[in-house]
C-alpha atoms as a PDB file:
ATOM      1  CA  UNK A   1      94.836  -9.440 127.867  1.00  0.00           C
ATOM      2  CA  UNK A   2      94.906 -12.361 125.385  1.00  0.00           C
ATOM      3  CA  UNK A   3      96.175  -9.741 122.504  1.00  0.00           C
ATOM      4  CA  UNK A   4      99.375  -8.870 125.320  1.00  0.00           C
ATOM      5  CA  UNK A   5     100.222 -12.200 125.907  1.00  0.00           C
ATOM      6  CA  UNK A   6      99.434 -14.667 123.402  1.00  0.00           C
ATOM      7  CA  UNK A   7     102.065 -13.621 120.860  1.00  0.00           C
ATOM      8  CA  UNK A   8     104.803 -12.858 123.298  1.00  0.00           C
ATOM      9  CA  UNK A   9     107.821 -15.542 122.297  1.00  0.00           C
ATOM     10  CA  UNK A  10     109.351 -17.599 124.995  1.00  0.00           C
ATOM     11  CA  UNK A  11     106.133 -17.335 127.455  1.00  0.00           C
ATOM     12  CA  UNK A  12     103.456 -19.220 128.913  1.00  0.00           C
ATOM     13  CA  UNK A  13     100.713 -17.316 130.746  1.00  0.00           C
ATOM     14  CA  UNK A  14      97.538 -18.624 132.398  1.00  0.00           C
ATOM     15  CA  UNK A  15      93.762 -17.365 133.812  1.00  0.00           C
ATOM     16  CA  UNK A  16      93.976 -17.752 137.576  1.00  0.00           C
ATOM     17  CA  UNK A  17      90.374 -19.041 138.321  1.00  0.00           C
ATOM     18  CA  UNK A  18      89.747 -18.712 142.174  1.00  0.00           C
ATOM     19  CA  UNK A  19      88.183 -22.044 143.839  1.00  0.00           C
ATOM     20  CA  UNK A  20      87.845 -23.903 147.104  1.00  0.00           C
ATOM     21  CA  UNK A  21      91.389 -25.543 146.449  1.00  0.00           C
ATOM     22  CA  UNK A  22      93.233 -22.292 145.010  1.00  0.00           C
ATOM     23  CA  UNK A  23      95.582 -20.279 147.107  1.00  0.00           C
ATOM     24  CA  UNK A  24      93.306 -16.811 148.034  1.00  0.00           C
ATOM     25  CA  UNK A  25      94.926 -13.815 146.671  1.00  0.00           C
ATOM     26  CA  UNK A  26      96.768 -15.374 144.012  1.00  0.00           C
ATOM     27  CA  UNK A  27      96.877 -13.002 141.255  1.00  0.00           C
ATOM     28  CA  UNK A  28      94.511 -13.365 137.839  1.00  0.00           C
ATOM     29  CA  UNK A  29      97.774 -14.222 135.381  1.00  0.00           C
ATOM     30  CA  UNK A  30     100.532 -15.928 135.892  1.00  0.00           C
ATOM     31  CA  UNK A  31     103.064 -17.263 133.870  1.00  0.00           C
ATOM     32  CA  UNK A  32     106.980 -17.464 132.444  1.00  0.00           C
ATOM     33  CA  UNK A  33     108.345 -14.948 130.088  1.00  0.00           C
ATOM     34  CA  UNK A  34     111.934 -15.380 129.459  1.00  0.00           C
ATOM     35  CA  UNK A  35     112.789 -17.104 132.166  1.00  0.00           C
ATOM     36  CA  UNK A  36     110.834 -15.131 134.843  1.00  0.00           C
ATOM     37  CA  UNK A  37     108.202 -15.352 136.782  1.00  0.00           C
ATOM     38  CA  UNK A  38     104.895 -13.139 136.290  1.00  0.00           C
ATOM     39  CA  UNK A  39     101.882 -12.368 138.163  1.00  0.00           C
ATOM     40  CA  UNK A  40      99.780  -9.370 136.953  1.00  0.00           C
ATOM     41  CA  UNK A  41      96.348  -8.604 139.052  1.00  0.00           C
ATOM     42  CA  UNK A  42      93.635  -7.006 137.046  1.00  0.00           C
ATOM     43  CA  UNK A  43      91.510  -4.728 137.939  1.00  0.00           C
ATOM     44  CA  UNK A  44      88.772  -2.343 136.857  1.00  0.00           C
ATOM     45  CA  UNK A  45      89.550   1.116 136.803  1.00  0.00           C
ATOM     46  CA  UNK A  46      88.402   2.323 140.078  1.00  0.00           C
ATOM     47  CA  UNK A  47      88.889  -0.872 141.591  1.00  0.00           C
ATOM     48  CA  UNK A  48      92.054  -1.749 144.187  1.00  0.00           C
ATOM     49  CA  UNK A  49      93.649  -5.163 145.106  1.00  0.00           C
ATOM     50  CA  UNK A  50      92.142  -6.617 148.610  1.00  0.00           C
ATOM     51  CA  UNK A  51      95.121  -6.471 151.683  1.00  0.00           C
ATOM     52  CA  UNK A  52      94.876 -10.501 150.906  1.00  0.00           C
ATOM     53  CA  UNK A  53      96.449  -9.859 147.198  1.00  0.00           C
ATOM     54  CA  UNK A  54      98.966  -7.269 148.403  1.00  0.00           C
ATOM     55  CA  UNK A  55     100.243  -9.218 150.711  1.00  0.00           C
ATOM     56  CA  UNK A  56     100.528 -11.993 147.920  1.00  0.00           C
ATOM     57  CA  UNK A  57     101.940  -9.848 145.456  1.00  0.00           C
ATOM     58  CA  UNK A  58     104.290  -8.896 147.946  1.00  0.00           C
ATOM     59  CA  UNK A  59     106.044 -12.314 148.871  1.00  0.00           C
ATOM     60  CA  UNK A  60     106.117 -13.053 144.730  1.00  0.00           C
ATOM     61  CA  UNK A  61     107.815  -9.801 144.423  1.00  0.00           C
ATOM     62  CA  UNK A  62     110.457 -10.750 147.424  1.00  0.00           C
ATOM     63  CA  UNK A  63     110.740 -14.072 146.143  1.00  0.00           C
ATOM     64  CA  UNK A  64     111.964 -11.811 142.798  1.00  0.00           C
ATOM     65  CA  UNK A  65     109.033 -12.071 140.752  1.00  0.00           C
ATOM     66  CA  UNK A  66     107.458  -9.641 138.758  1.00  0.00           C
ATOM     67  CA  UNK A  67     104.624  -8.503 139.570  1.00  0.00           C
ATOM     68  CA  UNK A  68     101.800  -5.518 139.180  1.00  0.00           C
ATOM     69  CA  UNK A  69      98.447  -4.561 139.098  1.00  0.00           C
ATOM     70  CA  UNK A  70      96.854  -3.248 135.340  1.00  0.00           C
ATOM     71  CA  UNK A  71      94.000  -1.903 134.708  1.00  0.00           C
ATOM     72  CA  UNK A  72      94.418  -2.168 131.022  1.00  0.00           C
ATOM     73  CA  UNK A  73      95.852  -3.845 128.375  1.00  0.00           C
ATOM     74  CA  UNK A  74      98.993  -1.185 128.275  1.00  0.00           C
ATOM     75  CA  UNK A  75      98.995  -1.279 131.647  1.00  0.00           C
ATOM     76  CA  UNK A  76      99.677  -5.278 131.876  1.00  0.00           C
ATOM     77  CA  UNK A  77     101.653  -4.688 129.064  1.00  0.00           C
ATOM     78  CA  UNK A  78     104.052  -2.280 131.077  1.00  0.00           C
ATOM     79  CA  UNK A  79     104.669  -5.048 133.443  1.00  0.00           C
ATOM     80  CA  UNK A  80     105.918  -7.274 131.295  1.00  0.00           C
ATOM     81  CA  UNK A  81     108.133  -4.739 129.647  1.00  0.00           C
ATOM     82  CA  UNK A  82     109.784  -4.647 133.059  1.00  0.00           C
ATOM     83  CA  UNK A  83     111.150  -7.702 132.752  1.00  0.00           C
ATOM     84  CA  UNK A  84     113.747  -6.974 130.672  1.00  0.00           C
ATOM     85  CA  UNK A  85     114.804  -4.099 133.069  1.00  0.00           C
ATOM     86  CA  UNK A  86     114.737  -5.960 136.322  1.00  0.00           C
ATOM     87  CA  UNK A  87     118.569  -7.529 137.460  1.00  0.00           C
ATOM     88  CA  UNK A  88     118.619 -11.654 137.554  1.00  0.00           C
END
């Protein structure tokens, strides 16, 4: 994921590392690019989110984030590419 989002201008992603005084489901990323909010859960291929993270995910998304689940690099990729496509 560090190839995605390193060199992406006008961003600032972070590693989500779970912990007694993290919010559960939080997705693994998070960050800004261009002025709007990200949150990508990864996954393994064959692998799903937990009802905890979709729930999560959810509220980011109504709250007008975007958000997504990849389970790979093009996949994570994808979702930031939609945030040029998404209305302010």
């Amino acid at each position: 994921m560090k190839k995605v989002l390193a060199p992406l201008p006008r961003s600032f992603f972070f590693k989500v590392h779970g912990g007694p005084y993290q919010i559960a489901g939080l997705p693994d990323i998070i960050g800004c690019y261009s002025g709007r909010f990200v949150a990508i859960e990864v996954k393994r291929p064959g692998n799903t989110p937990t009802k905890l993270q979709l729930a999560i995910m959810k509220k980011l998304a109504d709250a007008g984030a975007t958000v997504g689940v990849a389970y790979s690099v093009e996949e994570a990729q994808a979702i930031i590419d939609r945030v040029g496509v998404q209305a302010l």
